[in-house]
N, C-alpha and C. Protein backbone atom coordinates (compact mmCIF):
# COMPACT_ATOMS: atom_id res chain seq x y z
N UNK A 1 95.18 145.09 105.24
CA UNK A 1 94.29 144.44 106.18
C UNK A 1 94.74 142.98 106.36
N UNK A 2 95.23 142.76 107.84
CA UNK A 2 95.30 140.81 108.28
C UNK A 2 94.44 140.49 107.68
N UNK A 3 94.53 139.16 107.43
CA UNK A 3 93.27 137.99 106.99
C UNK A 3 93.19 137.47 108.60
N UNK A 4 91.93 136.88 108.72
CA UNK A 4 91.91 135.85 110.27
C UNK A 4 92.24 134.34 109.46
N UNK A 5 93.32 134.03 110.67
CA UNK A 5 93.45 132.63 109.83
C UNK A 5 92.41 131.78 110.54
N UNK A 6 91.48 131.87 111.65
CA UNK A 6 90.82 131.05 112.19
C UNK A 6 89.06 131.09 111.03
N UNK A 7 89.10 132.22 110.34
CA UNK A 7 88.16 131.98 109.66
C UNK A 7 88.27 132.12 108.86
N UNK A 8 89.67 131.65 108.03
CA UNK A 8 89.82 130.52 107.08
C UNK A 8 89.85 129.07 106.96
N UNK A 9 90.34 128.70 108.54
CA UNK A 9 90.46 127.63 108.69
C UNK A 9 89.00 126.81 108.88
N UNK A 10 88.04 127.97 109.61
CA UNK A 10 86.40 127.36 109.60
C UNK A 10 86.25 127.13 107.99
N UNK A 11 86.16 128.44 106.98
CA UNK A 11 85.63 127.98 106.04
C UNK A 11 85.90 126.99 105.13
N UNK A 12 87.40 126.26 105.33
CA UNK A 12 87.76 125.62 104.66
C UNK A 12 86.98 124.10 105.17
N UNK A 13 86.96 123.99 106.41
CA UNK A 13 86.13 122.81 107.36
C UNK A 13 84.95 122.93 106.88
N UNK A 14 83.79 123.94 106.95
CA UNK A 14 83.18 123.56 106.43
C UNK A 14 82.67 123.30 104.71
N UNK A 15 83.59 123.56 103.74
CA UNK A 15 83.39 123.34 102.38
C UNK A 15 84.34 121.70 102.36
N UNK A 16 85.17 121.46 103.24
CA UNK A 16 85.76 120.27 103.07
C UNK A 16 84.58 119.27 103.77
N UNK A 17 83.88 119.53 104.72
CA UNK A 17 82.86 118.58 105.40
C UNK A 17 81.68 118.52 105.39
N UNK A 18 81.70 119.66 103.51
CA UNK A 18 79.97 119.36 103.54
C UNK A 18 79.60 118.76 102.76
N UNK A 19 78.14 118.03 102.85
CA UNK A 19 77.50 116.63 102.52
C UNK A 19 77.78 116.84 101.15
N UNK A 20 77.65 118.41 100.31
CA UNK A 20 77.76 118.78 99.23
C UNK A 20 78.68 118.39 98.37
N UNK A 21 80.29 118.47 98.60
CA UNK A 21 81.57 118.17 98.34
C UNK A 21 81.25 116.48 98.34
N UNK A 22 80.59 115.47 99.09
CA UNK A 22 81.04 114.17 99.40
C UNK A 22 79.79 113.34 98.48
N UNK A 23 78.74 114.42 98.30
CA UNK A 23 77.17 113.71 98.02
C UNK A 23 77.30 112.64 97.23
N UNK A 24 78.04 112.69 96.23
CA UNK A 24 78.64 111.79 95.21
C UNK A 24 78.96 110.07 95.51
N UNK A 25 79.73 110.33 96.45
CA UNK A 25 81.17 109.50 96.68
C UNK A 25 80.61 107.87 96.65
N UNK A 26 79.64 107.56 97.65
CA UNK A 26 79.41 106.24 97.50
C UNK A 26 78.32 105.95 96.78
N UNK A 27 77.05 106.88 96.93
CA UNK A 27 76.09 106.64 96.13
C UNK A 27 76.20 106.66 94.43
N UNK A 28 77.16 107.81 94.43
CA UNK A 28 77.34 107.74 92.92
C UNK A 28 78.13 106.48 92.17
N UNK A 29 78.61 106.23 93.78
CA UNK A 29 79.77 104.63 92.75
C UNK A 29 78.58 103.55 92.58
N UNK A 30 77.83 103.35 93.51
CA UNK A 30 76.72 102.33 93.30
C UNK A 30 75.72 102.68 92.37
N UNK A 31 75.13 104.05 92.08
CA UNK A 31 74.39 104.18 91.09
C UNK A 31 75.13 103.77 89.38
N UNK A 32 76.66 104.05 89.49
CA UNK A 32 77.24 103.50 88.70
C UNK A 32 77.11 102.05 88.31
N UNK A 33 77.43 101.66 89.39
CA UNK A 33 77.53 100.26 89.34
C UNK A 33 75.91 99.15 89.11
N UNK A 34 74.98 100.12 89.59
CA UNK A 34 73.92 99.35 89.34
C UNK A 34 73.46 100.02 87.78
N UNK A 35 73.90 101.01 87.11
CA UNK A 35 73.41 101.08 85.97
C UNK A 35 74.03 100.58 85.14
N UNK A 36 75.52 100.16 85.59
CA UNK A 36 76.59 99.43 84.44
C UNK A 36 75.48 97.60 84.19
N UNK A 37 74.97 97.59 85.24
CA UNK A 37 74.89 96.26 85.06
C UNK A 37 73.42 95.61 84.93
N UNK A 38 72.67 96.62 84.45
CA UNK A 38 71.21 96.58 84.13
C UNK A 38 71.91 96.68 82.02
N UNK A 39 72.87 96.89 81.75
CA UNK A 39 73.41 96.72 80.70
C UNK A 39 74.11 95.76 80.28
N UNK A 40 74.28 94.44 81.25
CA UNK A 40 75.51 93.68 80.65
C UNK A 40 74.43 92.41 79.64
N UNK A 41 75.04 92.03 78.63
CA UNK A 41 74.60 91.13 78.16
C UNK A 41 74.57 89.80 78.94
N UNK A 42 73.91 88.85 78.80
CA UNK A 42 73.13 87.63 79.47
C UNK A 42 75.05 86.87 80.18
N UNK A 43 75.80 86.57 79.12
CA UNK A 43 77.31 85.53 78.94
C UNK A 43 77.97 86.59 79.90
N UNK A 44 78.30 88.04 79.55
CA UNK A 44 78.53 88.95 80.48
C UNK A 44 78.36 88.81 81.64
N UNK A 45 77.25 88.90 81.94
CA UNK A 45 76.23 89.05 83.65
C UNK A 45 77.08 87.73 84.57
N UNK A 46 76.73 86.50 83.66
CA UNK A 46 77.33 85.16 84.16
C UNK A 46 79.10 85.55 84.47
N UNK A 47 79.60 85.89 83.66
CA UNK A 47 80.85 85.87 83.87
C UNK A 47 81.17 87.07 85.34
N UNK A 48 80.03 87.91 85.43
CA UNK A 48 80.46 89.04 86.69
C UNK A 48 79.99 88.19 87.81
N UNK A 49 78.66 88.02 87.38
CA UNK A 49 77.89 86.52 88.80
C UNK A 49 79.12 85.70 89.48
N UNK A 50 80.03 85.24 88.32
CA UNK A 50 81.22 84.28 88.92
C UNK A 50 82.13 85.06 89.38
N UNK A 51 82.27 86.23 89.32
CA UNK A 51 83.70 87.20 90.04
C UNK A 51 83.14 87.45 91.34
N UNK A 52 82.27 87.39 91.52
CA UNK A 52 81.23 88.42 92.88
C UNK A 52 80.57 87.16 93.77
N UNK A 53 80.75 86.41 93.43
CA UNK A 53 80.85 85.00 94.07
C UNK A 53 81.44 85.40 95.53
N UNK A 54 80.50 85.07 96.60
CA UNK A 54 81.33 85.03 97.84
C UNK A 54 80.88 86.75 98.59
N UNK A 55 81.09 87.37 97.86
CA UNK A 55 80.95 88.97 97.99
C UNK A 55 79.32 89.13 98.86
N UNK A 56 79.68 89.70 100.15
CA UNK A 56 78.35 90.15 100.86
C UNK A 56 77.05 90.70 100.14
N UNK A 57 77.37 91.45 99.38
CA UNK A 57 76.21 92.01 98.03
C UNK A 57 76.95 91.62 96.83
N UNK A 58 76.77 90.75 95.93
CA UNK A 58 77.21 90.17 94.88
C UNK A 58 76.76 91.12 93.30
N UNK A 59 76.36 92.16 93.53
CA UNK A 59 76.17 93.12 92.59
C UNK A 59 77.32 93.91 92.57
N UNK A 60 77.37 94.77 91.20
CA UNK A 60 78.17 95.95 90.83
C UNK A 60 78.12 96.63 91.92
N UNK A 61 76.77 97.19 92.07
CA UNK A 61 76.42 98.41 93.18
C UNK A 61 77.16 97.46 94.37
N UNK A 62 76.84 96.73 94.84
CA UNK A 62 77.60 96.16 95.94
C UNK A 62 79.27 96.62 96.38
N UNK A 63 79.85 95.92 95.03
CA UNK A 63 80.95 96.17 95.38
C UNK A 63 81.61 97.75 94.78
N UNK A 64 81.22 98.51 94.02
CA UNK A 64 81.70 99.94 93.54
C UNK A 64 82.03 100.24 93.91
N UNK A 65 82.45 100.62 95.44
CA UNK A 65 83.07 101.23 96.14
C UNK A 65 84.51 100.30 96.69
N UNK A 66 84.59 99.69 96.71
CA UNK A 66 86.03 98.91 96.82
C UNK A 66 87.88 99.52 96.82
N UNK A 67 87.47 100.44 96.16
CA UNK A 67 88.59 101.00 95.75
C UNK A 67 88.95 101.98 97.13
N UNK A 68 87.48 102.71 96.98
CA UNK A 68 87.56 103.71 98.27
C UNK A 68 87.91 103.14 99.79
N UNK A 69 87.47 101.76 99.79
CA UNK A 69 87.46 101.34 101.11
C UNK A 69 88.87 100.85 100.99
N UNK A 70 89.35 100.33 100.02
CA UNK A 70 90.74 99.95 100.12
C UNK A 70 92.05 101.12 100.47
N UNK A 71 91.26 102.40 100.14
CA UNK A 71 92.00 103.61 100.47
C UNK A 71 91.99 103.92 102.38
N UNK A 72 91.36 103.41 102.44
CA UNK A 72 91.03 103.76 104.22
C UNK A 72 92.13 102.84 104.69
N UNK A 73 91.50 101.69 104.46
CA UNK A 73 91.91 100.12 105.07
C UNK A 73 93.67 99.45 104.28
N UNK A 74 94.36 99.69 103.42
CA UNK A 74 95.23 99.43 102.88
C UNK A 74 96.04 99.77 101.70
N UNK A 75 96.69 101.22 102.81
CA UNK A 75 96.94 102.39 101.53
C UNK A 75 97.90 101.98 100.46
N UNK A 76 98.79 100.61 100.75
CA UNK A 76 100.30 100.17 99.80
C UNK A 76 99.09 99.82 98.67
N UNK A 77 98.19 98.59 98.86
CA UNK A 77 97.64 98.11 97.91
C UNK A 77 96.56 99.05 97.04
N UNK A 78 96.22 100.04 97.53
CA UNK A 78 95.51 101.12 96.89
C UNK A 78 96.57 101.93 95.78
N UNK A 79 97.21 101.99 96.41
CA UNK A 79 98.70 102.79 95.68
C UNK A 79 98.95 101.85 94.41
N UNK A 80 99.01 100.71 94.34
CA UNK A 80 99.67 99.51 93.72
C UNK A 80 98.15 99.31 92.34
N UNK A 81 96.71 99.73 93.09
CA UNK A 81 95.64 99.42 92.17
C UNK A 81 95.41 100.90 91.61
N UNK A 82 95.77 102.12 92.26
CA UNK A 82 95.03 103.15 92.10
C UNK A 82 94.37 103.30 90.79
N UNK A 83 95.39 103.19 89.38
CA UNK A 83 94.86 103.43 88.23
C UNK A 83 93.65 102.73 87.88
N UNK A 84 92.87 101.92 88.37
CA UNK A 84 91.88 101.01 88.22
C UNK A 84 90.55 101.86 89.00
N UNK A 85 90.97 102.99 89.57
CA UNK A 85 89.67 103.55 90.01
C UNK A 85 89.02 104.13 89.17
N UNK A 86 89.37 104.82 88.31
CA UNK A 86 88.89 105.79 87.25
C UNK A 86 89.82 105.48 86.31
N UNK A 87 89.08 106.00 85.04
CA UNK A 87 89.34 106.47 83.39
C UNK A 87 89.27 107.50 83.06
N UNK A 88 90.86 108.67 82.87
CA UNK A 88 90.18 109.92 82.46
C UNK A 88 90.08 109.71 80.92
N UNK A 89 89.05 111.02 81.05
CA UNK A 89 88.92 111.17 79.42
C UNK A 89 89.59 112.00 78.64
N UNK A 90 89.61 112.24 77.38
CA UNK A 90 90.83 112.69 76.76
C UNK A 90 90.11 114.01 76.74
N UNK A 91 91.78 115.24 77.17
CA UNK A 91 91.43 116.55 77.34
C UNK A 91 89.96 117.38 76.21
N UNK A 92 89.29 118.23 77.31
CA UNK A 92 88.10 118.66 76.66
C UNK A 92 86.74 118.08 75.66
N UNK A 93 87.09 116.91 76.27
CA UNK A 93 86.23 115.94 75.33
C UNK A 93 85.63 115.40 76.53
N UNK A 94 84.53 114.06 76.14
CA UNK A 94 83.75 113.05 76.98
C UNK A 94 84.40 111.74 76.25
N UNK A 95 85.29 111.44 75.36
CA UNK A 95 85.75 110.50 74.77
C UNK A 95 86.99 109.69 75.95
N UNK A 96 87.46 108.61 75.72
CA UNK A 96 87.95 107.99 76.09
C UNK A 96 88.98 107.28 75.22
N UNK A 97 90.18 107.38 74.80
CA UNK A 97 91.62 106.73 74.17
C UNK A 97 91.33 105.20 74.96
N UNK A 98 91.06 104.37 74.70
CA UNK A 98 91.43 102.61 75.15
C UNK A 98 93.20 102.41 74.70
N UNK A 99 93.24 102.14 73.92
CA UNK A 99 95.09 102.50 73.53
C UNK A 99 95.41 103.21 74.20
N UNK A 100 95.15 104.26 74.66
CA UNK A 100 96.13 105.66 75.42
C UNK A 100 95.59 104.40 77.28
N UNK A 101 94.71 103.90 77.12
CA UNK A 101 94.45 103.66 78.71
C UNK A 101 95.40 101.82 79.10
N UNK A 102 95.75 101.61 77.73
CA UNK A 102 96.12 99.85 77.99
C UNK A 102 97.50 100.45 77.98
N UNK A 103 98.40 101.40 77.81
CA UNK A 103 99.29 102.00 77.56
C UNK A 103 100.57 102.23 79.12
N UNK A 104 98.95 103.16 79.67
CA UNK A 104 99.57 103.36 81.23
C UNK A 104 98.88 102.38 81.72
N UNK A 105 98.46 101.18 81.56
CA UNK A 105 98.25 100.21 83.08
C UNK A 105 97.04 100.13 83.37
N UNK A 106 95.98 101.09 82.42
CA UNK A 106 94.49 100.69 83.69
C UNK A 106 94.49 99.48 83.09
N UNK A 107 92.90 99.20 83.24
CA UNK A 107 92.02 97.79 83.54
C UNK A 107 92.26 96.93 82.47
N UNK A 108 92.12 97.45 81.23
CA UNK A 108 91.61 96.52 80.35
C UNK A 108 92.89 96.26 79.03
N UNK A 109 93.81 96.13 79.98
CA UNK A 109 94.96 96.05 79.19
C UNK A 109 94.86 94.45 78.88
């Protein structure tokens, strides 16, 4: 039996364009970002207050998404930051290697 490739090509459109697949994407970076920072200690907070300086929404949640928009708007420099979007965690676990992450280049090297 043919397959129809036209209704593969629908179903793939719609599992690639539904709200379901995307629900995440910005809200979840700002819910991130506003729960990272209902946690920072007082010297902390000050020191993010001074990075976010200038910034249209000067919160975490504000800016969380940065990365993504830099993917739209300026794919060399996205390429150049990518590892700074995420931290994976170490296979089958919820743990996180810091040594294994200052190693390859993310953030907090």
């Amino acid at each position: 039996m043919m397959r129809n490739p036209l209704r593969s090509l629908l179903l793939l459109w719609a599992v690639v364009c539904s709200d379901g697949v995307r629900a995440w994407a910005e809200t979840g970076h700002r819910l991130v970002g506003d729960l990272a920072e209902r946690q920072l200690r007082p010297e902390i907070r000050a020191l993010v207050d001074e990075l976010l300086v200038g910034e249209s929404e000067p919160t975490l949640a504000g800016v969380a998404n940065w990365a993504d928009a830099l993917r739209g708007s300026d794919p060399e420099r996205f390429q150049a930051t990518s590892q700074w979007h995420y931290v994976k965690s170490l296979p089958g676990t919820c743990a996180v290697d810091m040594d294994r992450g200052a190693r390859i280049g993310s953030l907090w090297r």
